[in-house]
N, C-alpha and C. Protein backbone atom coordinates (compact mmCIF):
# COMPACT_ATOMS: atom_id res chain seq x y z
N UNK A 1 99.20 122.58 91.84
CA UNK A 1 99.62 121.20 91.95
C UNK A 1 101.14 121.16 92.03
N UNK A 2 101.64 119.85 92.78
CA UNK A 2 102.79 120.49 92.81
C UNK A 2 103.34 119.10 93.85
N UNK A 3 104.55 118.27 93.89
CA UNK A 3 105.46 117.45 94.39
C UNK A 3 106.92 117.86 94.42
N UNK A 4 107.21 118.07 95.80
CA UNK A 4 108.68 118.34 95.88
C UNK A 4 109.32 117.40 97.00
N UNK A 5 110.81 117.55 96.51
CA UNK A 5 112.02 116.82 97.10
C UNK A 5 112.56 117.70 98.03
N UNK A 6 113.19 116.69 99.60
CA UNK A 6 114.16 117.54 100.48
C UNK A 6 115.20 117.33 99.57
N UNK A 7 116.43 118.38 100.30
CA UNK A 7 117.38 117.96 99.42
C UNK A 7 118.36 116.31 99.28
N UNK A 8 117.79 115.82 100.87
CA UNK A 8 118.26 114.50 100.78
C UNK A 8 118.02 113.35 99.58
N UNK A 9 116.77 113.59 99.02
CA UNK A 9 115.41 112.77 98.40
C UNK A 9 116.34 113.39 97.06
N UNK A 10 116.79 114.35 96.75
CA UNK A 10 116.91 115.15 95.42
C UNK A 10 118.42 114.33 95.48
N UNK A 11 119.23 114.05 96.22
CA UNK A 11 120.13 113.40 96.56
C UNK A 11 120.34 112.64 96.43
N UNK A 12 119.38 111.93 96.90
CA UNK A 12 119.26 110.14 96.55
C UNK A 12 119.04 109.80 94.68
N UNK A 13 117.81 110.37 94.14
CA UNK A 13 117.30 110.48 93.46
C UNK A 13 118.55 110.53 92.35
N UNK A 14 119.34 111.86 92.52
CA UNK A 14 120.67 112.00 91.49
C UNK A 14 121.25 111.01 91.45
N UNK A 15 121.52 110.18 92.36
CA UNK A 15 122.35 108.87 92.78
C UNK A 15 121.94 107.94 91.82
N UNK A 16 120.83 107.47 91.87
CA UNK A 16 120.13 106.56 91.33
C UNK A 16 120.16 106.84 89.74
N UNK A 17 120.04 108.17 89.32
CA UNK A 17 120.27 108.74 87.99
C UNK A 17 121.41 108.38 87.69
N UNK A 18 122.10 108.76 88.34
CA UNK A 18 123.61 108.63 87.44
C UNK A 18 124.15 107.29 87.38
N UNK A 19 123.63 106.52 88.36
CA UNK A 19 123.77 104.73 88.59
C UNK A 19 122.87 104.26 86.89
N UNK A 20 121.70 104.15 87.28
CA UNK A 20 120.63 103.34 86.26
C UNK A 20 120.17 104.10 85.19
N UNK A 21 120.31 105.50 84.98
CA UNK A 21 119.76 106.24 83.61
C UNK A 21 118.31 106.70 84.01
N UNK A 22 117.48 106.92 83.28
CA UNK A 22 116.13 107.51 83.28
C UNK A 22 116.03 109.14 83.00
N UNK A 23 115.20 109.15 82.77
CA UNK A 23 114.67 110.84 82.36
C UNK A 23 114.16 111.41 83.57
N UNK A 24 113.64 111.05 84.04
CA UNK A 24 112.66 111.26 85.53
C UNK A 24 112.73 110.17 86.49
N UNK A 25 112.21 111.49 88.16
CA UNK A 25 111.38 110.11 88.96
C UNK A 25 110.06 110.16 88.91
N UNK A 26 109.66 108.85 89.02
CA UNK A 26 108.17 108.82 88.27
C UNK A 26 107.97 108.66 89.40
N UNK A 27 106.56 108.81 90.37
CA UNK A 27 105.90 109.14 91.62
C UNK A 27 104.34 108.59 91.00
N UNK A 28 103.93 107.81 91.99
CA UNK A 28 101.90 107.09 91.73
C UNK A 28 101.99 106.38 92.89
N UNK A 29 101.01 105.34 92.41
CA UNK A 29 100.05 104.66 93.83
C UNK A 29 99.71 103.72 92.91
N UNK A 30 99.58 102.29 93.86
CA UNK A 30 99.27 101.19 93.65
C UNK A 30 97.95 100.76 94.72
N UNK A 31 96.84 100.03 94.03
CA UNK A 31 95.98 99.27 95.45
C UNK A 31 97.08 98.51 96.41
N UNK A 32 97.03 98.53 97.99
CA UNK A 32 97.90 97.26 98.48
C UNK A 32 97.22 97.99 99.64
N UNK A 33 97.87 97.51 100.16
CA UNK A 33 98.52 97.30 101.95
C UNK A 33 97.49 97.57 102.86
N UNK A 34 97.48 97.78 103.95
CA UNK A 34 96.46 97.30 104.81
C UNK A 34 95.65 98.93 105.10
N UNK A 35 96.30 99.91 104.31
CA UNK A 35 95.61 101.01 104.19
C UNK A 35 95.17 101.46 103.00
N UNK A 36 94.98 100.44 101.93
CA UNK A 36 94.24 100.90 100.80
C UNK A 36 95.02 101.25 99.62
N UNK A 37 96.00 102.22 99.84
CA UNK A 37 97.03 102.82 98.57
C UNK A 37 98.59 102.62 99.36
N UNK A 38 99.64 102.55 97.96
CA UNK A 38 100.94 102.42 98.64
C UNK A 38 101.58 103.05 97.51
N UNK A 39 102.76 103.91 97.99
CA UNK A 39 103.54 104.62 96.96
C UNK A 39 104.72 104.08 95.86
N UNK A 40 104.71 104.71 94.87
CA UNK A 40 105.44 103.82 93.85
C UNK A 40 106.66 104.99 93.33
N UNK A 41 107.78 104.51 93.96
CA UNK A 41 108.86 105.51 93.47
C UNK A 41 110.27 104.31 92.34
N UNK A 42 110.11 105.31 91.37
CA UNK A 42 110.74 104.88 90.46
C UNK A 42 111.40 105.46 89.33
N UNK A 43 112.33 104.88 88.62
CA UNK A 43 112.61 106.20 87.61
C UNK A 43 112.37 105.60 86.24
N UNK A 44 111.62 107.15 85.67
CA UNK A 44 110.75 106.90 84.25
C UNK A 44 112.19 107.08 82.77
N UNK A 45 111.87 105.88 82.18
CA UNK A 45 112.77 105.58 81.33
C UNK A 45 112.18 106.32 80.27
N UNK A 46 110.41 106.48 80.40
CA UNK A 46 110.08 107.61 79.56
C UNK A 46 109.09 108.14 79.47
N UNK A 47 108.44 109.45 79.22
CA UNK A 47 107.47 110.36 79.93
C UNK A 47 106.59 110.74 79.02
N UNK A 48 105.34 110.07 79.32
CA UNK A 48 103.85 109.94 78.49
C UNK A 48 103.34 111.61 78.42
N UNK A 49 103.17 111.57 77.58
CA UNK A 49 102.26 113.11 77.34
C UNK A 49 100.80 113.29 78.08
N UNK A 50 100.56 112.26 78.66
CA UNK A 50 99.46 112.40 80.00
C UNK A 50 100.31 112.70 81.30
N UNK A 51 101.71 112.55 81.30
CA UNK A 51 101.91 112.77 82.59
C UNK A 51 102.00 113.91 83.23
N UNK A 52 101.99 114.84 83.99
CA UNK A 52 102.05 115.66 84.89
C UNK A 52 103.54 115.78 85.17
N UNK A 53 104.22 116.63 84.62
CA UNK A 53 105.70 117.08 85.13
C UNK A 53 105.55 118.06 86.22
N UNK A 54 106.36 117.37 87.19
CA UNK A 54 107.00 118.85 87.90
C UNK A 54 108.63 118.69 87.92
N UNK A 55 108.82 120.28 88.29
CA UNK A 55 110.60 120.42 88.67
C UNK A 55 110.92 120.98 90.33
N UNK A 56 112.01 119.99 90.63
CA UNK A 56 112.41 120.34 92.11
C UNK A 56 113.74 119.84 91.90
N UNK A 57 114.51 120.96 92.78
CA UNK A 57 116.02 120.73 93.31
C UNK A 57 116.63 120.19 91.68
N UNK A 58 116.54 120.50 90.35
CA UNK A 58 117.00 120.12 89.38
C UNK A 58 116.66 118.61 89.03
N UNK A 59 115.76 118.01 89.69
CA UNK A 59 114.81 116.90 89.40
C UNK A 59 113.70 117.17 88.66
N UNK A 60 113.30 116.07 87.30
CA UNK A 60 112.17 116.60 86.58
C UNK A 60 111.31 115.15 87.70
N UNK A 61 110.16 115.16 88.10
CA UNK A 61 109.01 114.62 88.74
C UNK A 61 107.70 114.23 87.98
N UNK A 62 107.42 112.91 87.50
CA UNK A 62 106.49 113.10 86.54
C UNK A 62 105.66 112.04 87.51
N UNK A 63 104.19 112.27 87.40
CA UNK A 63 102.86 111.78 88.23
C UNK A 63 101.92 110.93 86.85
N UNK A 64 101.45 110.25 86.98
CA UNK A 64 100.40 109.34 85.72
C UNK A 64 99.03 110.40 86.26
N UNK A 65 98.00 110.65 85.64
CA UNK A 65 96.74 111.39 86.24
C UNK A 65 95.77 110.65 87.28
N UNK A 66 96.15 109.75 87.12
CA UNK A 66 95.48 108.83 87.91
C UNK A 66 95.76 109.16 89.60
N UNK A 67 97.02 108.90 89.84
CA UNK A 67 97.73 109.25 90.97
C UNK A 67 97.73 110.68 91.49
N UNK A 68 97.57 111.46 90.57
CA UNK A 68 97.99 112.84 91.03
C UNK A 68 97.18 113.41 91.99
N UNK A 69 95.72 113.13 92.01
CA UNK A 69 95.23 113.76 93.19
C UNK A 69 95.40 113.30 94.50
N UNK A 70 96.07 111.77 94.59
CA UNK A 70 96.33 111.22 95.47
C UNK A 70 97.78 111.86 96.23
N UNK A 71 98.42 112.18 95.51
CA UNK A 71 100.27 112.74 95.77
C UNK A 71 99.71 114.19 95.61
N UNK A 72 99.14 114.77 95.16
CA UNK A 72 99.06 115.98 94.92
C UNK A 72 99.69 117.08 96.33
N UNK A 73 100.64 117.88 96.07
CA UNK A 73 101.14 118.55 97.19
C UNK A 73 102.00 117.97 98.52
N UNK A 74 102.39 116.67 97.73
CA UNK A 74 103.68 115.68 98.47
C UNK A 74 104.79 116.58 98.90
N UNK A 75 105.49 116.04 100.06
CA UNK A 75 106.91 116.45 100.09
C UNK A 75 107.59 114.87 100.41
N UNK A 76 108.70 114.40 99.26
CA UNK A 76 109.37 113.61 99.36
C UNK A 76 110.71 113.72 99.71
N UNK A 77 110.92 112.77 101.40
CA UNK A 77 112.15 113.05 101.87
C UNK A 77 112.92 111.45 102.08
N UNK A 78 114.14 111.36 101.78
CA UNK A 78 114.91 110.05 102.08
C UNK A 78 115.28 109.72 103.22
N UNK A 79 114.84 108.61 104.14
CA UNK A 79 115.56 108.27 105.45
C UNK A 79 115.96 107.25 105.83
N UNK A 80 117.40 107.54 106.56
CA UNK A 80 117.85 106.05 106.87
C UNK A 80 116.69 106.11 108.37
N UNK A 81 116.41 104.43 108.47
CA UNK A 81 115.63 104.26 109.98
C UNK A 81 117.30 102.45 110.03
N UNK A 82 118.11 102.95 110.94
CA UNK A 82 118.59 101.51 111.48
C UNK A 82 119.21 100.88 109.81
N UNK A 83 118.91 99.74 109.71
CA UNK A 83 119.57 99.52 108.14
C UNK A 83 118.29 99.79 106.84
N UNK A 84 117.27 100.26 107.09
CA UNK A 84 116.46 100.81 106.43
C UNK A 84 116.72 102.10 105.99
N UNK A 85 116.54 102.06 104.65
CA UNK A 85 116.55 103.47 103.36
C UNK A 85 115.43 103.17 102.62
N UNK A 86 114.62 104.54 102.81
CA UNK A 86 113.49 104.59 102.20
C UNK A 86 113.14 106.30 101.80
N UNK A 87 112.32 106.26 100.96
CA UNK A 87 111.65 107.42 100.40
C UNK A 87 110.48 107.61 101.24
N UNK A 88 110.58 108.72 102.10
CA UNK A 88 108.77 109.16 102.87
C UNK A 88 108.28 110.19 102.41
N UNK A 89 106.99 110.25 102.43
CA UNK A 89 105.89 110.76 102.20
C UNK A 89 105.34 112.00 103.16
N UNK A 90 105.53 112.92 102.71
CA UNK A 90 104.60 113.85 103.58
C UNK A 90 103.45 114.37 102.61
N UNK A 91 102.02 113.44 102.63
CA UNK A 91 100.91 113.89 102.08
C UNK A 91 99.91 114.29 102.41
N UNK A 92 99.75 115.63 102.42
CA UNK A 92 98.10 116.43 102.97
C UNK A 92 96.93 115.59 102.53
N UNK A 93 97.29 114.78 101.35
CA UNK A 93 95.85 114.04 101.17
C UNK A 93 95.52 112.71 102.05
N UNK A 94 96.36 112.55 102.49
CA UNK A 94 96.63 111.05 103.38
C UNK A 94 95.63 111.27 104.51
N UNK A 95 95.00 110.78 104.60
CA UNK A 95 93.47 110.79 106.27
C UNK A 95 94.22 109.81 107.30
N UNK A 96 94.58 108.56 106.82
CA UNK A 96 95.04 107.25 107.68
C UNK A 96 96.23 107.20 106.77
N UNK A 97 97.44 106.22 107.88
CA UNK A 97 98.74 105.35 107.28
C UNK A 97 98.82 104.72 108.04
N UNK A 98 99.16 103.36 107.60
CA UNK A 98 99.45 102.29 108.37
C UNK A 98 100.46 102.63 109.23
N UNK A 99 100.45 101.56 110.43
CA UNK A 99 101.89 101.78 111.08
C UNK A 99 103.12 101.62 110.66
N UNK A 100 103.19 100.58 109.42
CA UNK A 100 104.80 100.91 108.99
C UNK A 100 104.86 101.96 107.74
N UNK A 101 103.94 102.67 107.89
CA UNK A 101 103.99 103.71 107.01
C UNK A 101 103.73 103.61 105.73
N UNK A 102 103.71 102.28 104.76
CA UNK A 102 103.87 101.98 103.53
C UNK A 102 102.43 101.79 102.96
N UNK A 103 101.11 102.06 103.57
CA UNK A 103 100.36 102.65 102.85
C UNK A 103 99.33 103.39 103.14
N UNK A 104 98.58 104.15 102.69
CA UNK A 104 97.97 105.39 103.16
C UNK A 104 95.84 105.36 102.89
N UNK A 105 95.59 105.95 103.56
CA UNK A 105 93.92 106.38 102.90
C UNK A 105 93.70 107.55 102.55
N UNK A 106 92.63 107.55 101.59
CA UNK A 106 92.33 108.87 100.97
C UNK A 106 90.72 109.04 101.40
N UNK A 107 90.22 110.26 102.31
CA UNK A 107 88.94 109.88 102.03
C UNK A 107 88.03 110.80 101.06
């Protein structure tokens, strides 16, 4: 099992650390969007003993169990698109994604 950062994403991520605080980025899934699941990136102010740690690029990565088989074997990369900045998803578990990308199927 296992979620990792490009170094852009590990980049961003530090940014945001050293801006707002947190221990971690916390990584899950919410029901939504017109493909069923949508990703939830955020940083964990604090890290449940159910969660699933990983380490990348000197980032600790923590998953809820719920989510994890869903993200399981992610690669998270940061991109500008035009005036858009966003966190993408490269997930082997993903079958379908919508066209604007923001949410995915699992089958």
């Amino acid at each position: 099992m296992s979620i990792s950062l490009t170094e852009k994403a590990a980049r961003r991520v530090r940014e945001f650390m050293e801006r707002d605080g947190g221990q971690a980025l916390r990584v899950g899934v919410r029901r939504t969007g017109c493909s069923g699941w949508a990703y939830e990136v955020g940083l964990a102010e604090a890290i449940s003993p159910a969660d699933h740690r990983f380490e990348d690029a000197g980032i600790t990565i923590v998953v809820d169990p719920e989510s994890l088989p869903m993200v399981d074997g992610s690669r998270i990369d940061f991109v500008v698109e035009g005036l858009n900045r966003t966190f993408k998803f490269e997930n082997p578990n993903a079958t379908e994604e919508c066209g604007c990308g923001e949410s995915f199927t699992i089958q």
